[in-house]
PDB file of N, CA and C in Angstrom:
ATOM      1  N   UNK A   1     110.584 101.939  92.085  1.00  0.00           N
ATOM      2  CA  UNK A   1     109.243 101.532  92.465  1.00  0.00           C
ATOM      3  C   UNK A   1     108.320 101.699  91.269  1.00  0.00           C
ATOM      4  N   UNK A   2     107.303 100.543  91.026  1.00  0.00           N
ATOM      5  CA  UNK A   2     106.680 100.762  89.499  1.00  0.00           C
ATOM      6  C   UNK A   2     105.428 101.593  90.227  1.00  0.00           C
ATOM      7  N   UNK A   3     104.830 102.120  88.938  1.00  0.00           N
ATOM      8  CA  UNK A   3     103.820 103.512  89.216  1.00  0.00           C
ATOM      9  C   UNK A   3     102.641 102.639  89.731  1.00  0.00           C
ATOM     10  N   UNK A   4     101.688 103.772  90.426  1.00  0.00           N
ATOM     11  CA  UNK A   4     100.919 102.812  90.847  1.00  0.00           C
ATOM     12  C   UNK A   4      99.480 102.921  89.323  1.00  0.00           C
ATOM     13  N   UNK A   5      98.886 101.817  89.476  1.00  0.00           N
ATOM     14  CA  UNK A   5      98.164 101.710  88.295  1.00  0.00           C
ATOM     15  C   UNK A   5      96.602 101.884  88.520  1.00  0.00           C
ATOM     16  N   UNK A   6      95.550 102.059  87.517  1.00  0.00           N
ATOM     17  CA  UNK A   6      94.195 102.925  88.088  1.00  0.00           C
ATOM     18  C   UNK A   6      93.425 101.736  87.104  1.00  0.00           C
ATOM     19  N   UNK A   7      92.601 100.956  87.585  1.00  0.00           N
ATOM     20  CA  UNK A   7      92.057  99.668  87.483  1.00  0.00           C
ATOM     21  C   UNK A   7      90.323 100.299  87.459  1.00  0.00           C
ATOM     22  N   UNK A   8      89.806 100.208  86.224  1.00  0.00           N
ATOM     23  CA  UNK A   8      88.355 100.982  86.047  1.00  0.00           C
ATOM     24  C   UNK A   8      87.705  99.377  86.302  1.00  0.00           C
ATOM     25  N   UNK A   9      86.623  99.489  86.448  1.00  0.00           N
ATOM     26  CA  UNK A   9      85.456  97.927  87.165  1.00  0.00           C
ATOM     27  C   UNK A   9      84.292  99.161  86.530  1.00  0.00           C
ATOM     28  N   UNK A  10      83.219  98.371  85.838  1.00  0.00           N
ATOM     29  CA  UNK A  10      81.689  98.735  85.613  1.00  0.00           C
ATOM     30  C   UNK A  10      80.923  98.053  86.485  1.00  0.00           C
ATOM     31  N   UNK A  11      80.077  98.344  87.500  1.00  0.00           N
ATOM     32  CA  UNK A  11      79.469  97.536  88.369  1.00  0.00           C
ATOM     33  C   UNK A  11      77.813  98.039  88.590  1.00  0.00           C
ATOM     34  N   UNK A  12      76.714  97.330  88.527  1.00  0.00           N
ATOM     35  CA  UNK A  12      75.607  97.182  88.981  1.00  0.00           C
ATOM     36  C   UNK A  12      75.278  96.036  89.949  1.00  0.00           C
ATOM     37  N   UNK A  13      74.300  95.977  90.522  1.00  0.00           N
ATOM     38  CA  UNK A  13      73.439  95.096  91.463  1.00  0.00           C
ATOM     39  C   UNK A  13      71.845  94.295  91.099  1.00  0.00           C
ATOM     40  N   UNK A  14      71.865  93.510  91.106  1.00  0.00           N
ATOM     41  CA  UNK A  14      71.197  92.637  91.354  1.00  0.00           C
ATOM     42  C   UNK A  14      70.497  91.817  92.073  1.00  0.00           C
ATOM     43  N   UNK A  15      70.138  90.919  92.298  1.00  0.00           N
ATOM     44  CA  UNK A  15      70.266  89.432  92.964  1.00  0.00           C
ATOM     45  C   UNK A  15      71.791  89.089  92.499  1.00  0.00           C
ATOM     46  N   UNK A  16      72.250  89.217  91.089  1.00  0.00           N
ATOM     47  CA  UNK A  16      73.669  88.518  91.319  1.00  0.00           C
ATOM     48  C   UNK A  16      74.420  90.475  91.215  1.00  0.00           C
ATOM     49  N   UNK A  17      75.086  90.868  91.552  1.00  0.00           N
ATOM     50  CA  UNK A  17      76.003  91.761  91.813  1.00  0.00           C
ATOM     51  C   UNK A  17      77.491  91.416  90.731  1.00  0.00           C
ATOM     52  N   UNK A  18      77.299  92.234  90.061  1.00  0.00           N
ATOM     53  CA  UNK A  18      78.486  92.221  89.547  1.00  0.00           C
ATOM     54  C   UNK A  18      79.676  93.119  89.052  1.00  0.00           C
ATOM     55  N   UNK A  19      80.735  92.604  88.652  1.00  0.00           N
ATOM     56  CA  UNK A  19      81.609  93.654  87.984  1.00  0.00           C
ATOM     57  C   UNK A  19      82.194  93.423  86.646  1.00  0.00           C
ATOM     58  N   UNK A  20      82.867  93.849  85.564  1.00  0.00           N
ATOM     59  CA  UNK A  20      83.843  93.598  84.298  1.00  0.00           C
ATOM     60  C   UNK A  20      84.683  94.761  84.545  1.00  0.00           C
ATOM     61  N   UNK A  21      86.155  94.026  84.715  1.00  0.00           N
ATOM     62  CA  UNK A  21      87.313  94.617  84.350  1.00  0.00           C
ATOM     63  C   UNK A  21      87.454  95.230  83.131  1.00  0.00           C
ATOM     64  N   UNK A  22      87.320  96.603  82.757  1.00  0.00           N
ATOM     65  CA  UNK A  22      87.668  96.836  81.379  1.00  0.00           C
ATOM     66  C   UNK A  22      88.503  96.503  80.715  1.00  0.00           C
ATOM     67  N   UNK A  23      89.473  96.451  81.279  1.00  0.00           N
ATOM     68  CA  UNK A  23      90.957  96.301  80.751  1.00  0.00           C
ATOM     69  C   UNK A  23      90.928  95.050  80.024  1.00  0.00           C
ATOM     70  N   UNK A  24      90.214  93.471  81.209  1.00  0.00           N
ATOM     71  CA  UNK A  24      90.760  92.507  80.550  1.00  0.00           C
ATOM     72  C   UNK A  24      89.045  92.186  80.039  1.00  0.00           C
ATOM     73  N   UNK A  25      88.181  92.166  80.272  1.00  0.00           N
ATOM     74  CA  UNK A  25      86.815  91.405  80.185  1.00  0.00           C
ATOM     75  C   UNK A  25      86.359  90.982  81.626  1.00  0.00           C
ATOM     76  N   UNK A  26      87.237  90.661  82.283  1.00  0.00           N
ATOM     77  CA  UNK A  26      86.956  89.461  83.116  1.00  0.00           C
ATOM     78  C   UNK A  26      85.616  89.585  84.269  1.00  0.00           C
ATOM     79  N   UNK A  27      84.696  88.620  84.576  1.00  0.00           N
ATOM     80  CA  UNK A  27      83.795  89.139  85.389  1.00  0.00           C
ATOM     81  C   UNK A  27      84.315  88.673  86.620  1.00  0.00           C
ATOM     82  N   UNK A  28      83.829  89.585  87.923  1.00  0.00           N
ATOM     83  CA  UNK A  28      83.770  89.254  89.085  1.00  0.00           C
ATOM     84  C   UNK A  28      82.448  89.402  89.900  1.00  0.00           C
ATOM     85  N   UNK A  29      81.719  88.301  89.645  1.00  0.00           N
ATOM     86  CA  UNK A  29      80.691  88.234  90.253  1.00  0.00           C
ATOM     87  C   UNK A  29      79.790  88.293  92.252  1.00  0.00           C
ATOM     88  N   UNK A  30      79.270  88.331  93.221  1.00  0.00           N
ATOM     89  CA  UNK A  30      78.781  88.255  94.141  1.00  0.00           C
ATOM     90  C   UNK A  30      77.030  87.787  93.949  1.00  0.00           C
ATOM     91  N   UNK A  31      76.976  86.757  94.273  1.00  0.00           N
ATOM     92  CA  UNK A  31      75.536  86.473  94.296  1.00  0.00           C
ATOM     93  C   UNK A  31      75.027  86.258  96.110  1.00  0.00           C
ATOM     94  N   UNK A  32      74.207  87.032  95.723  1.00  0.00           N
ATOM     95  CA  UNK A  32      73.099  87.553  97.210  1.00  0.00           C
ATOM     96  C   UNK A  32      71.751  87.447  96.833  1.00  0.00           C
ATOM     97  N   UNK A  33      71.069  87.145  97.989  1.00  0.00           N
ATOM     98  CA  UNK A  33      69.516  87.539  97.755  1.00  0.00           C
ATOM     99  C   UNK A  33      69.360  88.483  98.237  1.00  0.00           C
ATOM    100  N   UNK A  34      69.918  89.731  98.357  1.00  0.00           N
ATOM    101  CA  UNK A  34      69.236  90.829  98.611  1.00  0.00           C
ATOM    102  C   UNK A  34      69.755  91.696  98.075  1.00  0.00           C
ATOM    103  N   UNK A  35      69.344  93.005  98.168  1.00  0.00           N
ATOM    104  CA  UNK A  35      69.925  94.302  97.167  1.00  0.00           C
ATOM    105  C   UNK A  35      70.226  95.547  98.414  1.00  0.00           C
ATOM    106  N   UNK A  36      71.647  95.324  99.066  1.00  0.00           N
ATOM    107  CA  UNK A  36      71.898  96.319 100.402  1.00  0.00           C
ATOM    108  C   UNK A  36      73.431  96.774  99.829  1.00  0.00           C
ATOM    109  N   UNK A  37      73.154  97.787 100.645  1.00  0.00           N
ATOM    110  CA  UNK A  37      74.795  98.593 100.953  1.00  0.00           C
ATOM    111  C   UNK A  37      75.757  97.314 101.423  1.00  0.00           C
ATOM    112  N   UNK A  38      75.278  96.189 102.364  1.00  0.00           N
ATOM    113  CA  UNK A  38      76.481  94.919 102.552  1.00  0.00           C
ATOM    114  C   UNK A  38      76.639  94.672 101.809  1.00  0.00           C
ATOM    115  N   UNK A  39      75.501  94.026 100.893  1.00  0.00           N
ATOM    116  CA  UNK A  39      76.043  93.190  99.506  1.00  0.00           C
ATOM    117  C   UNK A  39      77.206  93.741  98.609  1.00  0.00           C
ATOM    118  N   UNK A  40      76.685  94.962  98.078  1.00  0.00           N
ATOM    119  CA  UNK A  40      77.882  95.929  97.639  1.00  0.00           C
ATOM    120  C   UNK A  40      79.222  96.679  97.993  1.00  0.00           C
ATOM    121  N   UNK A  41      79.306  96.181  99.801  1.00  0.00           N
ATOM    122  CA  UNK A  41      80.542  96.788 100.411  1.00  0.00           C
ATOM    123  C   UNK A  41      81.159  95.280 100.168  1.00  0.00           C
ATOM    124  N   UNK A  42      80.666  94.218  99.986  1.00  0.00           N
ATOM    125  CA  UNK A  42      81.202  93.047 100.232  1.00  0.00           C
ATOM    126  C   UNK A  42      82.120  92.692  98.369  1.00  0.00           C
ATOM    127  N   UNK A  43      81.616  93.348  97.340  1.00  0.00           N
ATOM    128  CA  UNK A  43      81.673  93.245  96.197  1.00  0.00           C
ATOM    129  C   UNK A  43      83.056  94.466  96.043  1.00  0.00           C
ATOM    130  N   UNK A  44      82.962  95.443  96.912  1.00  0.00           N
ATOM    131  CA  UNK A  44      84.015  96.233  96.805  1.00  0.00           C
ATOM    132  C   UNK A  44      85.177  95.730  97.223  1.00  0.00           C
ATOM    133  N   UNK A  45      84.998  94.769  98.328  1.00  0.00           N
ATOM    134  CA  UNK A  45      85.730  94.427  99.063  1.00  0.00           C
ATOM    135  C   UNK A  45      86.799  93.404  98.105  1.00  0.00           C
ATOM    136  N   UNK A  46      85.767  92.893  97.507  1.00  0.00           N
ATOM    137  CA  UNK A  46      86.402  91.443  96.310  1.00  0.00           C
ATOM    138  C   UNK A  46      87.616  92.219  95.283  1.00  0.00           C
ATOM    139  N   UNK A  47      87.150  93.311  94.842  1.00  0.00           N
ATOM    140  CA  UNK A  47      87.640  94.183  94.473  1.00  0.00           C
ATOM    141  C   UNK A  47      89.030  95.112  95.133  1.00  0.00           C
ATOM    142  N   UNK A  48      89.097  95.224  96.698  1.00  0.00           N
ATOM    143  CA  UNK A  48      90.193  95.734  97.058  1.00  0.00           C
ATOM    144  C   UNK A  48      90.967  94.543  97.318  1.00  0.00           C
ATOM    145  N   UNK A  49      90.868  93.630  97.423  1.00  0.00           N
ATOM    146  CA  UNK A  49      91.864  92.398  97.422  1.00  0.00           C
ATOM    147  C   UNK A  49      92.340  91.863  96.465  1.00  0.00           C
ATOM    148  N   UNK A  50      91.231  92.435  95.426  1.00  0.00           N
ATOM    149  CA  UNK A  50      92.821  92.193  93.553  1.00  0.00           C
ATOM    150  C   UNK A  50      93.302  92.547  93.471  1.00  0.00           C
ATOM    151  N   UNK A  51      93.040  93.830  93.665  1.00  0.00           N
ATOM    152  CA  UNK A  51      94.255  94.859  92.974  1.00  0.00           C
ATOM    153  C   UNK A  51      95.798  95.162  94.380  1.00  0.00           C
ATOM    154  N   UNK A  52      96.575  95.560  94.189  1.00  0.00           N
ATOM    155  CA  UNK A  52      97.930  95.836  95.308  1.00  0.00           C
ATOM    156  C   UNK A  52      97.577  97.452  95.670  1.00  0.00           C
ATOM    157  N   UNK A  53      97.942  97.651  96.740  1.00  0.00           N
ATOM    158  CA  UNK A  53      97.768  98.542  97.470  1.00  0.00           C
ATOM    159  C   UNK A  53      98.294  99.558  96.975  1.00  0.00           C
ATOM    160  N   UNK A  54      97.564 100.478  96.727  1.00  0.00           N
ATOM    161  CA  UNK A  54      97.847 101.938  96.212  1.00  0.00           C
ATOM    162  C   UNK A  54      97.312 102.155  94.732  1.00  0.00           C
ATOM    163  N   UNK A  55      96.683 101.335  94.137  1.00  0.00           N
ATOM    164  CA  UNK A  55      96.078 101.721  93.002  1.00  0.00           C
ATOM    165  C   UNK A  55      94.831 101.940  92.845  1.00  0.00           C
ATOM    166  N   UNK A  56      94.701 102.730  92.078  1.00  0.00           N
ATOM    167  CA  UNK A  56      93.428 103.166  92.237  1.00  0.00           C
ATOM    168  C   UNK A  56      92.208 102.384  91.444  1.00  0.00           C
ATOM    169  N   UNK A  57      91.227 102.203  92.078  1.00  0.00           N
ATOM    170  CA  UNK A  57      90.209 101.352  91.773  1.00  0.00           C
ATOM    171  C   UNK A  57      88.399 102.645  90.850  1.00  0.00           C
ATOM    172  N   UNK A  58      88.676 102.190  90.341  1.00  0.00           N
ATOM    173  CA  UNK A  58      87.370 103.125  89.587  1.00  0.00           C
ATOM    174  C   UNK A  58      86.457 102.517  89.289  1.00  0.00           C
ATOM    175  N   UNK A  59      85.059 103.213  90.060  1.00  0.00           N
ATOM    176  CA  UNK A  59      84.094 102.318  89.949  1.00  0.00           C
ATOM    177  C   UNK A  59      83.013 103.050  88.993  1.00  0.00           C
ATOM    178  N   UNK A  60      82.575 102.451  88.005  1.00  0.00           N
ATOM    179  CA  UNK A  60      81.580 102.755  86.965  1.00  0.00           C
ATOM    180  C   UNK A  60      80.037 102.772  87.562  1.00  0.00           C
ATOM    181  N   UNK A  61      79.122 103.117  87.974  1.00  0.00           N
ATOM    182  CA  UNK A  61      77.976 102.332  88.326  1.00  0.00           C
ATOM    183  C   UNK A  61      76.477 103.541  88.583  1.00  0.00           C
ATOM    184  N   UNK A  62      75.074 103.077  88.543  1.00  0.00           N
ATOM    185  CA  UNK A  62      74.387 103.734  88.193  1.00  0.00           C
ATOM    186  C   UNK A  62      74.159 104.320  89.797  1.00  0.00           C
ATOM    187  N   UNK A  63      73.238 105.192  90.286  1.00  0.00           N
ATOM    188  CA  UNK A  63      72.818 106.060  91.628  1.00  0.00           C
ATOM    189  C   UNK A  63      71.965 105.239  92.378  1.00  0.00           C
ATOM    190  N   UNK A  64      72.028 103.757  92.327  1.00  0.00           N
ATOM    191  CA  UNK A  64      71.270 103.106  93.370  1.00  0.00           C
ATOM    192  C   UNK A  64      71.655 103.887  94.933  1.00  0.00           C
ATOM    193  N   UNK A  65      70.880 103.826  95.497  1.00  0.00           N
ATOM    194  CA  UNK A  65      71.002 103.916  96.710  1.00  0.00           C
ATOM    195  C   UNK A  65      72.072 102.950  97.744  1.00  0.00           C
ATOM    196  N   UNK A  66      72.354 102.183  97.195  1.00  0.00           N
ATOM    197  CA  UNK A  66      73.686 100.925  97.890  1.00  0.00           C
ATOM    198  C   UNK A  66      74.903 101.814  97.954  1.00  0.00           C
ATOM    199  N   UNK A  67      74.785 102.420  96.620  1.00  0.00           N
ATOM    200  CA  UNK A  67      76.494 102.555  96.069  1.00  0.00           C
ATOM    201  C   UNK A  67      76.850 104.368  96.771  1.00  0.00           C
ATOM    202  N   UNK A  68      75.304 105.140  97.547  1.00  0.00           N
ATOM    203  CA  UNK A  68      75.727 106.215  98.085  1.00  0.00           C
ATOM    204  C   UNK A  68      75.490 106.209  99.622  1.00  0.00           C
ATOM    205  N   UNK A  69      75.057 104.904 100.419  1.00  0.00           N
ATOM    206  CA  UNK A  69      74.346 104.641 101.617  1.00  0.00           C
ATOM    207  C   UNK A  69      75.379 105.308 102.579  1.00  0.00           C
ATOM    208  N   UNK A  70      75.322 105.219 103.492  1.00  0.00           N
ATOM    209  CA  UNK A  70      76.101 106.312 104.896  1.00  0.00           C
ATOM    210  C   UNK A  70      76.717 104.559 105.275  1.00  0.00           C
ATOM    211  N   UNK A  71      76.464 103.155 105.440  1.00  0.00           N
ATOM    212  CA  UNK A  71      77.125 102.347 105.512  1.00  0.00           C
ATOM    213  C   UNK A  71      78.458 101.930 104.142  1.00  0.00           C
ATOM    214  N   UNK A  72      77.756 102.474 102.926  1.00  0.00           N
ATOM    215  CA  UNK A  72      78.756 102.589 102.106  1.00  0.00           C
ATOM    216  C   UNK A  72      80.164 103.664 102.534  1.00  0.00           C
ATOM    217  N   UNK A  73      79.543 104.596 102.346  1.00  0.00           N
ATOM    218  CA  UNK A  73      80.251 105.664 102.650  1.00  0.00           C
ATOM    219  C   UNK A  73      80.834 105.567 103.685  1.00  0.00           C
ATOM    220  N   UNK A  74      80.761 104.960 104.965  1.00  0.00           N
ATOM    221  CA  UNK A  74      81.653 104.344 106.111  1.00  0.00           C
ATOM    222  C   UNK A  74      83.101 103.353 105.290  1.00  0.00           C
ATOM    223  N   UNK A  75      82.146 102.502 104.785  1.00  0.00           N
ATOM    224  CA  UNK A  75      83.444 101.412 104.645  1.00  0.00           C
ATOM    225  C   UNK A  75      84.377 102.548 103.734  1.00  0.00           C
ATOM    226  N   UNK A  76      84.132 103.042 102.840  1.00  0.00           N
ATOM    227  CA  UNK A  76      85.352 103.626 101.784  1.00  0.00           C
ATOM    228  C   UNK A  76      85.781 104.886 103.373  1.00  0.00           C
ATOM    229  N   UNK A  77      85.251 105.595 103.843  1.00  0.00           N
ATOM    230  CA  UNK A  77      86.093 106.041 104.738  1.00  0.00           C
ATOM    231  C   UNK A  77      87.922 105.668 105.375  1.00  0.00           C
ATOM    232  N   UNK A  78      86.683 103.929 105.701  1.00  0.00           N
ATOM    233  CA  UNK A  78      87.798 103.354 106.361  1.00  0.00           C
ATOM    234  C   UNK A  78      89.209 102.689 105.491  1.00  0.00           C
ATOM    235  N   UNK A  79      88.879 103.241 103.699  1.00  0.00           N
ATOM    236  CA  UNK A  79      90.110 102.724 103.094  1.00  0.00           C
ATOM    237  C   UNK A  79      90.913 104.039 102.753  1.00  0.00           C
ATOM    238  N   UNK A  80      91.934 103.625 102.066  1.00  0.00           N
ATOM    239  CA  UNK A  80      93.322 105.068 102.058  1.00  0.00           C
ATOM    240  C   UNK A  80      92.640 105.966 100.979  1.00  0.00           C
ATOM    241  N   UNK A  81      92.197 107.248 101.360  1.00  0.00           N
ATOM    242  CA  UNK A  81      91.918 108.219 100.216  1.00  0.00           C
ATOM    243  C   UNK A  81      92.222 107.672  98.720  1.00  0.00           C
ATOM    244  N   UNK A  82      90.950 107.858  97.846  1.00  0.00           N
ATOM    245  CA  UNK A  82      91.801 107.921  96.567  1.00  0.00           C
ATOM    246  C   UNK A  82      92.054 106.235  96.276  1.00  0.00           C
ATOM    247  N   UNK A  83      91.412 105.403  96.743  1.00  0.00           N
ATOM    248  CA  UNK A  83      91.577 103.834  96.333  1.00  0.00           C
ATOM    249  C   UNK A  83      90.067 103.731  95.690  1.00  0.00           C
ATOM    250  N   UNK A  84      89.119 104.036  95.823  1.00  0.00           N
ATOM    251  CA  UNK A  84      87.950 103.794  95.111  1.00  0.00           C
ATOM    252  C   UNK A  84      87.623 105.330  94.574  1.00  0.00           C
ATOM    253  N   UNK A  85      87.316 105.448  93.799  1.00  0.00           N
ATOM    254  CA  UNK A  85      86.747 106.612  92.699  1.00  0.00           C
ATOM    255  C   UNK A  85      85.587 105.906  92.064  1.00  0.00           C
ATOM    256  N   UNK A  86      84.388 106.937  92.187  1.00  0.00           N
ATOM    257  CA  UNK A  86      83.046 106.583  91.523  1.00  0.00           C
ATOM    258  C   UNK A  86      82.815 107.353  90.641  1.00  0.00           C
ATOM    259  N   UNK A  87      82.335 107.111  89.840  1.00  0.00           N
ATOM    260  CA  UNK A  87      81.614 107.251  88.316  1.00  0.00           C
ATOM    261  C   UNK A  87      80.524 107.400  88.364  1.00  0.00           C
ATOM    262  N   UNK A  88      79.008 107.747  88.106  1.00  0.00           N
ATOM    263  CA  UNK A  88      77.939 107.008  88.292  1.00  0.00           C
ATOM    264  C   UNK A  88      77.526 108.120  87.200  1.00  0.00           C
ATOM    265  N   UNK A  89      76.905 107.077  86.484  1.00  0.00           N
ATOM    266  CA  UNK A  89      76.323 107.037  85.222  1.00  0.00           C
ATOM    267  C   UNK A  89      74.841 108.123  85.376  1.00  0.00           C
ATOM    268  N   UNK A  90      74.071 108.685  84.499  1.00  0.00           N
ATOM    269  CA  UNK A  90      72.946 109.476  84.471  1.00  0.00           C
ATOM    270  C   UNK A  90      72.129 108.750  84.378  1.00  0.00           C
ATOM    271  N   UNK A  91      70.722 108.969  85.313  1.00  0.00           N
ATOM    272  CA  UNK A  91      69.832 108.417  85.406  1.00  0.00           C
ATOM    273  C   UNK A  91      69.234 107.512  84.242  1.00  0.00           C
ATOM    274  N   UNK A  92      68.796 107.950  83.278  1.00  0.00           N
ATOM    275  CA  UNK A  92      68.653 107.622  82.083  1.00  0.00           C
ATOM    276  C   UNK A  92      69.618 106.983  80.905  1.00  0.00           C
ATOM    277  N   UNK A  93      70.668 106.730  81.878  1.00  0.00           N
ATOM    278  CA  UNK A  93      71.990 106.199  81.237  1.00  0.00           C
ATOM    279  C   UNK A  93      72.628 104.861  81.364  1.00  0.00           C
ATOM    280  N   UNK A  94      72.008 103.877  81.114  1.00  0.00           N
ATOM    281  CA  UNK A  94      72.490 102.774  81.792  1.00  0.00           C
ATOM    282  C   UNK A  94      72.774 101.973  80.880  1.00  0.00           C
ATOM    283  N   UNK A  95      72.694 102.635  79.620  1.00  0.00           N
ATOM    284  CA  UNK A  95      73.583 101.711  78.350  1.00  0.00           C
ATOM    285  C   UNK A  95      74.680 102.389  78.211  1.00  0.00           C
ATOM    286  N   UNK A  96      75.118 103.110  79.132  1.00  0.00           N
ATOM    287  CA  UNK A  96      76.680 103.665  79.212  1.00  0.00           C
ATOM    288  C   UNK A  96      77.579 102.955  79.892  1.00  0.00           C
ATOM    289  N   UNK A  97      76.458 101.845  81.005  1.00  0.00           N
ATOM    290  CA  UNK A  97      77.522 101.065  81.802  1.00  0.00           C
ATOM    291  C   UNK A  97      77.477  99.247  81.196  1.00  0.00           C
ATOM    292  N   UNK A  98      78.920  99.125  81.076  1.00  0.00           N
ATOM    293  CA  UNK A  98      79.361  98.028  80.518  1.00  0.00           C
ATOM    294  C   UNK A  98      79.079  96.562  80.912  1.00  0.00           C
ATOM    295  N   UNK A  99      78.317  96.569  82.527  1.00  0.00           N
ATOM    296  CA  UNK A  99      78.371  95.415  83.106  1.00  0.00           C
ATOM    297  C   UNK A  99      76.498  95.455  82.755  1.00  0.00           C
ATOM    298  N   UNK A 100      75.948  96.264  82.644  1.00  0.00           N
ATOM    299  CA  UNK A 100      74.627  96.472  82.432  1.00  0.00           C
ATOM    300  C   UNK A 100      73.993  95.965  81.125  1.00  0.00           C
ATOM    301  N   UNK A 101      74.697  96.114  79.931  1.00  0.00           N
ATOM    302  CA  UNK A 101      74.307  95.695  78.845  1.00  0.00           C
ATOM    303  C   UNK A 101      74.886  94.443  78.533  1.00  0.00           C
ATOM    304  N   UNK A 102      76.365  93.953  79.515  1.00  0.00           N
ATOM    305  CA  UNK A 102      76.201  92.657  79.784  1.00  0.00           C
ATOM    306  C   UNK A 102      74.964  91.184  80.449  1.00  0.00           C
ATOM    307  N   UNK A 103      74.351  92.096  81.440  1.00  0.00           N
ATOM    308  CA  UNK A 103      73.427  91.908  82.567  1.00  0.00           C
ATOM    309  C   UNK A 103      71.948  91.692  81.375  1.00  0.00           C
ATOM    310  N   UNK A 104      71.607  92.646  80.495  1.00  0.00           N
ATOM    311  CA  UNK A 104      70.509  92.640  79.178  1.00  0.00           C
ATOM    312  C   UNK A 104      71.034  91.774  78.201  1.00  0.00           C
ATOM    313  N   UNK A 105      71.931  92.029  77.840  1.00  0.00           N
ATOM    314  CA  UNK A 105      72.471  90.692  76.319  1.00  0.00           C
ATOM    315  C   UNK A 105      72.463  88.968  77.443  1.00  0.00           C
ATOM    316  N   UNK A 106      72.396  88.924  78.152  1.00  0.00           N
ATOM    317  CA  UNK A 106      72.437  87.468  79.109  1.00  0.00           C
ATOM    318  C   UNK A 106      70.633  87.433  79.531  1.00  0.00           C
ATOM    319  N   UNK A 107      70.259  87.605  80.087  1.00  0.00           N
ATOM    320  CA  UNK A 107      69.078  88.124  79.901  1.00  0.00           C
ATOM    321  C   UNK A 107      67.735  87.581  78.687  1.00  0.00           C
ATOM    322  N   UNK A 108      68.103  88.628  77.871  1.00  0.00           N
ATOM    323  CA  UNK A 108      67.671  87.960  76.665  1.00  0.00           C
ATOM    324  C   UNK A 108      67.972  87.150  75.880  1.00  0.00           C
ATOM    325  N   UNK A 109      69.049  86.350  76.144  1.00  0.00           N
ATOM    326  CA  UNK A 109      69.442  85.305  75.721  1.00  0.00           C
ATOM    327  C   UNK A 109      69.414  84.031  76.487  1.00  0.00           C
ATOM    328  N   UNK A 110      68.741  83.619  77.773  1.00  0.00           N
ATOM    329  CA  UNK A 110      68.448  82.918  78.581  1.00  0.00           C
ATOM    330  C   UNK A 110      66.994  82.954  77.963  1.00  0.00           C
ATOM    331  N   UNK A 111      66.103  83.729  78.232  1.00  0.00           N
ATOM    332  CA  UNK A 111      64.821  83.862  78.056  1.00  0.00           C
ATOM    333  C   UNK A 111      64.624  83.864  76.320  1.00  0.00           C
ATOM    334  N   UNK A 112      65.292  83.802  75.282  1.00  0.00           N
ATOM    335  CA  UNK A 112      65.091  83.441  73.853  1.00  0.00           C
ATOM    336  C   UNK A 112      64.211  81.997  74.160  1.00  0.00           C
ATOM    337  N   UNK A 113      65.152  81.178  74.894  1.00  0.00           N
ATOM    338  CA  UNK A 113      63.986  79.695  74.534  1.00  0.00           C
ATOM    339  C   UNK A 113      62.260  79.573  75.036  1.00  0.00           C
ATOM    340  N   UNK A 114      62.174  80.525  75.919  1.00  0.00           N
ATOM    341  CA  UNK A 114      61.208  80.061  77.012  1.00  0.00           C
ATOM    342  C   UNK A 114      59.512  80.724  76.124  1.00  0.00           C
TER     343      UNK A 114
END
């Protein structure tokens, strides 16, 4: 049986919600108009359907209130111990997370022409 493997994701919220795979680059985006614990259980969710069952999923991301809500904290209940692991970055720390200074370099580079 091959080992099971531990899959890190950097993720913040938005209007668009997103993630980057460290490993490969790749983004996995969710666009919502709103900024809730659904939006973000729904983004986790995108997330437990890539990866195969039993690996562990690590999530990078800053102390919004989404990512610690009692509806958050329900849904990871309801998955197998030990499939999502959180990270969350220091208040003042948000050029530590990878999808964030993606989220600023896009950003200011949309708004260069205007």
């Amino acid at each position: 049986m091959d080992k099971p493997m531990i899959h890190t994701v950097s993720c913040d919220t938005l209007s668009l919600l997103a993630g980057i795979v460290l490993l490969t680059g790749n983004i996995i985006p969710l666009v919502s108009e709103s900024h809730t614990s659904s939006d973000f259980i729904n983004l986790l969710k995108k997330f437990d359907a890539m990866y195969p069952d039993g690996d562990m999923i690590r999530i990078i991301c800053d102390n919004h209130l989404a990512h610690k809500s009692k509806e958050t904290q329900n849904y990871l209940a309801g998955r197998p111990q030990g499939r999502f692991v959180f990270v969350f970055t220091p208040t003042q720390g948000s050029w530590l997370n990878v999808i964030g200074s993606f989220f600023s370099k896009m950003t200011k580079q949309m708004l260069r022409g205007i």
